[in-house]
N, C-alpha and C. Protein backbone atom coordinates (compact mmCIF):
# COMPACT_ATOMS: atom_id res chain seq x y z
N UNK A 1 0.85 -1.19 0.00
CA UNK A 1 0.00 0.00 0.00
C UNK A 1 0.89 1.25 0.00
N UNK A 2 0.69 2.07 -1.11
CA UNK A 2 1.42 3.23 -1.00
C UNK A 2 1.49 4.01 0.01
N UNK A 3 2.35 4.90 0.55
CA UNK A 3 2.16 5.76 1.76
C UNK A 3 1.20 7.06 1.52
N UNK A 4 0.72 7.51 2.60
CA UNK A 4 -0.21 8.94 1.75
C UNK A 4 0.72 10.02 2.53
N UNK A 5 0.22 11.19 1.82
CA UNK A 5 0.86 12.70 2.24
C UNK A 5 0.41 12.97 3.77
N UNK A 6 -0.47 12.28 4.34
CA UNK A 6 -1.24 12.65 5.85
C UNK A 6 -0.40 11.74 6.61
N UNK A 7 -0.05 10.66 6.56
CA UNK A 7 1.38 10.08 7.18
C UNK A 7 2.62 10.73 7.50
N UNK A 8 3.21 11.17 6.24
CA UNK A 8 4.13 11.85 5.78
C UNK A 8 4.11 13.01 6.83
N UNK A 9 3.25 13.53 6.89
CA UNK A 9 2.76 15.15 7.77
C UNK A 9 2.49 14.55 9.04
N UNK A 10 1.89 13.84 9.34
CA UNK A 10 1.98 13.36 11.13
C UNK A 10 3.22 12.55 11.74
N UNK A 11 4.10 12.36 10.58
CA UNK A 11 5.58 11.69 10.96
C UNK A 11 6.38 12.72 11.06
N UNK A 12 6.27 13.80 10.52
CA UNK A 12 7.11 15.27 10.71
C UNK A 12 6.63 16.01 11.59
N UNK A 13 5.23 15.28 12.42
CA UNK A 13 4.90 16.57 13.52
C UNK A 13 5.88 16.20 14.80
N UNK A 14 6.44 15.04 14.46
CA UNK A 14 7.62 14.56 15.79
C UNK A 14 8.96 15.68 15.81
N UNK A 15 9.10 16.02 14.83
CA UNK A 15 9.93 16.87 14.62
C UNK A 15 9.91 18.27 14.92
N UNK A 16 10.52 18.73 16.02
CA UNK A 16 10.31 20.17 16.69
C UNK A 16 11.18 21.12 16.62
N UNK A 17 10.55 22.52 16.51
CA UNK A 17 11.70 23.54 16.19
C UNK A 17 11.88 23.97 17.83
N UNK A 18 13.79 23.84 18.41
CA UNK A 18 14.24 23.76 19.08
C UNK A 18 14.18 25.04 19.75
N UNK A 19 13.89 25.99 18.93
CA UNK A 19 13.83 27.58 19.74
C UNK A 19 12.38 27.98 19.91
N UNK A 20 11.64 27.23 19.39
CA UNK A 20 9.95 28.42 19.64
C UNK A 20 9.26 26.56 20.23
N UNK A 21 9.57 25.67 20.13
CA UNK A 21 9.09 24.17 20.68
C UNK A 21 7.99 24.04 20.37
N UNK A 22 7.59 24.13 18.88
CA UNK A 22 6.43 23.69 17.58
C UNK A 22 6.96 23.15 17.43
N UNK A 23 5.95 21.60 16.72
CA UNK A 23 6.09 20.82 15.54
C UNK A 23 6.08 21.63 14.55
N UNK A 24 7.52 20.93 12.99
CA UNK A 24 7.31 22.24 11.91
C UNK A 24 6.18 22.20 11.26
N UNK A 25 5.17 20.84 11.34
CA UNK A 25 3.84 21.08 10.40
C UNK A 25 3.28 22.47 10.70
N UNK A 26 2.64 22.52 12.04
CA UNK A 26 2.22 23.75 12.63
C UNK A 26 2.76 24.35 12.37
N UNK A 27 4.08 24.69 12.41
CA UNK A 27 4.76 25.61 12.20
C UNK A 27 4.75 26.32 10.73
N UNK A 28 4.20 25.39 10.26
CA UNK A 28 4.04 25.91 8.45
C UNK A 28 5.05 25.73 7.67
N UNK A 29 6.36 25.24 8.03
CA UNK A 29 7.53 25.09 7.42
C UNK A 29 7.49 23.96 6.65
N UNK A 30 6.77 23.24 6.57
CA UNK A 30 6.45 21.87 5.02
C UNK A 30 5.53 22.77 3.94
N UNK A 31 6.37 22.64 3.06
CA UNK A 31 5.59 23.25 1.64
C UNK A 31 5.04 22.14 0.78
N UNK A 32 6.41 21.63 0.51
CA UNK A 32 5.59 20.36 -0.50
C UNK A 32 5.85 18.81 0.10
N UNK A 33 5.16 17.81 -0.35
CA UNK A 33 5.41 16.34 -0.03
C UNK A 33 4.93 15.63 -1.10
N UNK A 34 6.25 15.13 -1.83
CA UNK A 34 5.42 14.43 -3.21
C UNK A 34 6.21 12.66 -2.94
N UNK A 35 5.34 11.83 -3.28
CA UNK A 35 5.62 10.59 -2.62
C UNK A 35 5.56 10.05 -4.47
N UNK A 36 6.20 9.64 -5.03
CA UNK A 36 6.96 8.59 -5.68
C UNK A 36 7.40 6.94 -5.63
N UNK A 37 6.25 6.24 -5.86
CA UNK A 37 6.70 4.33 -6.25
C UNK A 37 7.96 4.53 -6.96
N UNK A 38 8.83 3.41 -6.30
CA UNK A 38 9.97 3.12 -6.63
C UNK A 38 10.16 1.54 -6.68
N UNK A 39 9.66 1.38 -8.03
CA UNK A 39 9.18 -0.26 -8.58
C UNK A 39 10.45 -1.11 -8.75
N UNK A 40 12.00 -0.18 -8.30
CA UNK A 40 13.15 -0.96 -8.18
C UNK A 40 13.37 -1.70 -6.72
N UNK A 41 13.26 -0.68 -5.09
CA UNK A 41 13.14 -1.21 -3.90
C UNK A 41 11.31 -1.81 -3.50
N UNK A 42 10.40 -1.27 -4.32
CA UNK A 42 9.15 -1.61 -3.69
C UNK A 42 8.43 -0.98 -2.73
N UNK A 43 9.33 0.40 -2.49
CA UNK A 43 8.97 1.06 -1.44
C UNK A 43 8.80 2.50 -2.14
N UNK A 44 8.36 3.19 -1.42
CA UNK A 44 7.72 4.67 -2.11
C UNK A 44 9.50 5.88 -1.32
N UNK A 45 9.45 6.59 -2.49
CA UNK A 45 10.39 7.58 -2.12
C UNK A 45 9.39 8.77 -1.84
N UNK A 46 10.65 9.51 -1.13
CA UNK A 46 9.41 10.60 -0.57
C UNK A 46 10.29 12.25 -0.63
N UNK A 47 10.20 13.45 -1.08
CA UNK A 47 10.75 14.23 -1.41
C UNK A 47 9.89 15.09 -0.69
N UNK A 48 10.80 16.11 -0.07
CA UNK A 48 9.89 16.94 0.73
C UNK A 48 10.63 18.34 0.73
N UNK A 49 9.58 19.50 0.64
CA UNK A 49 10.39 20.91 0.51
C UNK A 49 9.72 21.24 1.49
N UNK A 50 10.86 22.04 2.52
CA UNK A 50 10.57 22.77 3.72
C UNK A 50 11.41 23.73 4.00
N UNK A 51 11.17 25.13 4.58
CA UNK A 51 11.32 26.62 4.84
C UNK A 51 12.07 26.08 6.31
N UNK A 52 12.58 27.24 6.31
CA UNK A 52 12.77 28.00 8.08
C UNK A 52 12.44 29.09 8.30
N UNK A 53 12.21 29.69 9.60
CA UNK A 53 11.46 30.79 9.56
C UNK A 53 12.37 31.85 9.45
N UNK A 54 13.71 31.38 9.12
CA UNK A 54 15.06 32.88 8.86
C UNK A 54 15.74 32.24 7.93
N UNK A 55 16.33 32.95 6.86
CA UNK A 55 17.61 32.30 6.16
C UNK A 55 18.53 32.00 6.81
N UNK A 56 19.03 32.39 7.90
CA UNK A 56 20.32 32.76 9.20
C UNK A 56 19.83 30.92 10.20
N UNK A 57 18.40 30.12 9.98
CA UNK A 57 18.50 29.91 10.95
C UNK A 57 19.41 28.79 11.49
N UNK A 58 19.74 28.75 12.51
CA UNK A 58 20.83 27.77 13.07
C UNK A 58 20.18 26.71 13.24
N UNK A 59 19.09 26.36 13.63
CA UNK A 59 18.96 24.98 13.69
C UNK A 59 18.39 24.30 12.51
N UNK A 60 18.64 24.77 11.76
CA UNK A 60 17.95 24.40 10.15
C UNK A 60 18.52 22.72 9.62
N UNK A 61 20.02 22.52 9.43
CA UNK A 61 20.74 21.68 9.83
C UNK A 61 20.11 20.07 10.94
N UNK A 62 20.01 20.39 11.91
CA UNK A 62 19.08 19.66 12.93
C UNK A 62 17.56 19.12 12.68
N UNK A 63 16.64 20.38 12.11
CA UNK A 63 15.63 19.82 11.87
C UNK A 63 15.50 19.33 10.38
N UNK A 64 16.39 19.54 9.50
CA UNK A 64 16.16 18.60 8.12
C UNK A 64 17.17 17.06 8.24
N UNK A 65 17.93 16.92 9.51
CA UNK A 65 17.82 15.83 9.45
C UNK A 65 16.84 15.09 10.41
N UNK A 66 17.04 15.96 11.40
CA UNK A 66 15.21 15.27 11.77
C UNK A 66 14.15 15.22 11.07
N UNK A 67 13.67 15.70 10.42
CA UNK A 67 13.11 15.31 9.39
C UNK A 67 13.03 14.21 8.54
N UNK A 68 14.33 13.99 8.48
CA UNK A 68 14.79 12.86 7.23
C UNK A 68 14.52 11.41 7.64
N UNK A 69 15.25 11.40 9.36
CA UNK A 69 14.89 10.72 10.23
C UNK A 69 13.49 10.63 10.72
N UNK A 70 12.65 10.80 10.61
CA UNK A 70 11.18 11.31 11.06
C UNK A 70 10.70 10.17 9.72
N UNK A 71 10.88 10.31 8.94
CA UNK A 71 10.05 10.29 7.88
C UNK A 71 10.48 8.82 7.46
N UNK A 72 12.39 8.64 7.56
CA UNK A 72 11.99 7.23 7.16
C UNK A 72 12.07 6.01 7.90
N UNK A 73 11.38 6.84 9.21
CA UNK A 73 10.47 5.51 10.13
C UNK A 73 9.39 4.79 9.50
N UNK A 74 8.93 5.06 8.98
CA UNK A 74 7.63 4.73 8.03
C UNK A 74 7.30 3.46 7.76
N UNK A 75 6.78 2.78 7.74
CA UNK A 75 7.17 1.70 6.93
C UNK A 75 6.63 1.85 5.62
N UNK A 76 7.48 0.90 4.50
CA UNK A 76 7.60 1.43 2.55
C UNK A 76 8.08 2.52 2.22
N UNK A 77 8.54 3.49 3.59
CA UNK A 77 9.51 4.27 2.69
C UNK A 77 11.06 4.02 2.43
N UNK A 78 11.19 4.32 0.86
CA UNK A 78 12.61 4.10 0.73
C UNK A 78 13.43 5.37 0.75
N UNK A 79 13.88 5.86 -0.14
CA UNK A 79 15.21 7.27 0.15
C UNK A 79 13.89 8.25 0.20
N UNK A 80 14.73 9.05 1.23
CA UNK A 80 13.97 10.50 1.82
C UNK A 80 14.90 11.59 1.13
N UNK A 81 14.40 12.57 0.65
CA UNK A 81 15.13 13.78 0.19
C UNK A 81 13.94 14.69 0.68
N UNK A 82 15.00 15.25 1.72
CA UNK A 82 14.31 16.70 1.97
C UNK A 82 15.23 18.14 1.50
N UNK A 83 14.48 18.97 1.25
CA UNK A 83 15.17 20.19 0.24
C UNK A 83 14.87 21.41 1.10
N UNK A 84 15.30 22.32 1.40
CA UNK A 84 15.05 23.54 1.90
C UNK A 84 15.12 24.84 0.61
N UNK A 85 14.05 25.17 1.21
CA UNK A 85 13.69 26.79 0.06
C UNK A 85 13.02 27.80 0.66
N UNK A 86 13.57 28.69 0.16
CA UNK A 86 13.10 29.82 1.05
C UNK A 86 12.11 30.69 -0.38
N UNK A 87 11.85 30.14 -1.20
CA UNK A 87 10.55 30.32 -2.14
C UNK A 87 9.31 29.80 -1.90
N UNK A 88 8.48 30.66 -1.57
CA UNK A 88 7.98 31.79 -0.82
C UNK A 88 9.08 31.87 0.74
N UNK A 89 9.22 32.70 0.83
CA UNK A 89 9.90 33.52 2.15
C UNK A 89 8.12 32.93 3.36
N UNK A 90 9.09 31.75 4.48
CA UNK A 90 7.90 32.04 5.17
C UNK A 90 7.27 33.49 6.30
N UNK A 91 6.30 32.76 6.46
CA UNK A 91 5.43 33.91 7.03
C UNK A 91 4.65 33.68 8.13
N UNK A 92 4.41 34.01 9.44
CA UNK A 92 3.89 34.20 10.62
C UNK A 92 1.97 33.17 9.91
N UNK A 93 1.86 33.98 8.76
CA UNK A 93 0.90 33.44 8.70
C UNK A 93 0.12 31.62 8.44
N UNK A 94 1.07 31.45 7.63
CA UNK A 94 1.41 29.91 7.80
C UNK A 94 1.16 28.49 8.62
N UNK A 95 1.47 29.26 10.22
CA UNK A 95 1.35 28.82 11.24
C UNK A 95 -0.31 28.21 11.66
N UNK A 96 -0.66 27.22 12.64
CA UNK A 96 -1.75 26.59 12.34
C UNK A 96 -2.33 27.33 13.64
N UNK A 97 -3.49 27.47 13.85
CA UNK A 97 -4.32 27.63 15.22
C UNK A 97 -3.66 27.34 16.21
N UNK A 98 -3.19 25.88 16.32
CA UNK A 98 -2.58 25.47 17.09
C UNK A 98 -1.08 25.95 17.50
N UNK A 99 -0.52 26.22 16.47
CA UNK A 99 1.07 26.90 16.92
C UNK A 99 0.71 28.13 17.27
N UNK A 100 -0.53 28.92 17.10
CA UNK A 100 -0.70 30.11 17.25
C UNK A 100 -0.85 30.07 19.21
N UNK A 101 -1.54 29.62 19.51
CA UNK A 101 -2.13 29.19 20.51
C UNK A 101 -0.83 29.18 21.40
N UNK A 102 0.00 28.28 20.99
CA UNK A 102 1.09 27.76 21.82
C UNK A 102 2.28 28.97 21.84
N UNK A 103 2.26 29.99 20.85
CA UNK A 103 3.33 30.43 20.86
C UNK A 103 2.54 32.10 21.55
N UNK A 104 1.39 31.84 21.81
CA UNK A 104 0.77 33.14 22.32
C UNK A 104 0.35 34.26 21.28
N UNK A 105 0.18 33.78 19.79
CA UNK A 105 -0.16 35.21 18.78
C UNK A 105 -1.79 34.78 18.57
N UNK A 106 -2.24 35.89 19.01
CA UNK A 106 -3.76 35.75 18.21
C UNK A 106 -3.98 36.69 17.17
């Protein structure tokens, strides 16, 4: 059974940004998740583009390999490529109810 994109996104909510202590889903920092059969291992590859909330930021490093790690707990996933882009520049707005909540912005 192929993996879906709602997996993918609740396996990266384990993954926390170390200075504000959001998951990056909430956090809005996953842009894309495109999942790919890979009819050579049998397992689905999974490519993922995700932001930080600064170009500068320091833990950027940390959470894309957490990430990487996050994701290929999975079971059927085979190679993880995660990509960082700062196309679109994120934005406060992004953020879910829930990170709003937690980080105190209404």
């Amino acid at each position: 059974m192929p993996i879906a994109e709602d997996h993918v996104r609740e396996a990266l909510k384990e993954v926390i940004d170390p200075e504000l202590f959001v998951n990056i889903v909430d956090l809005g920092l996953i842009y894309d998740v495109v999942i790919t059969p890979n009819e050579e291992s049998g397992k689905d590859d999974v490519a993922i583009d995700m932001t930080m909330t600064s170009p500068a930021c320091p833990a950027g490093p940390q959470l894309v390999a957490n990430s990487n790690d996050a994701v290929k707990k999975l079971d059927g996933v085979g190679q993880v490529d995660v990509k960082v882009v700062m196309t679109p520049p994120w934005s406060p707005d992004r953020m879910t109810e829930d990170a709003r909540d937690q980080l105190g912005i209404f």
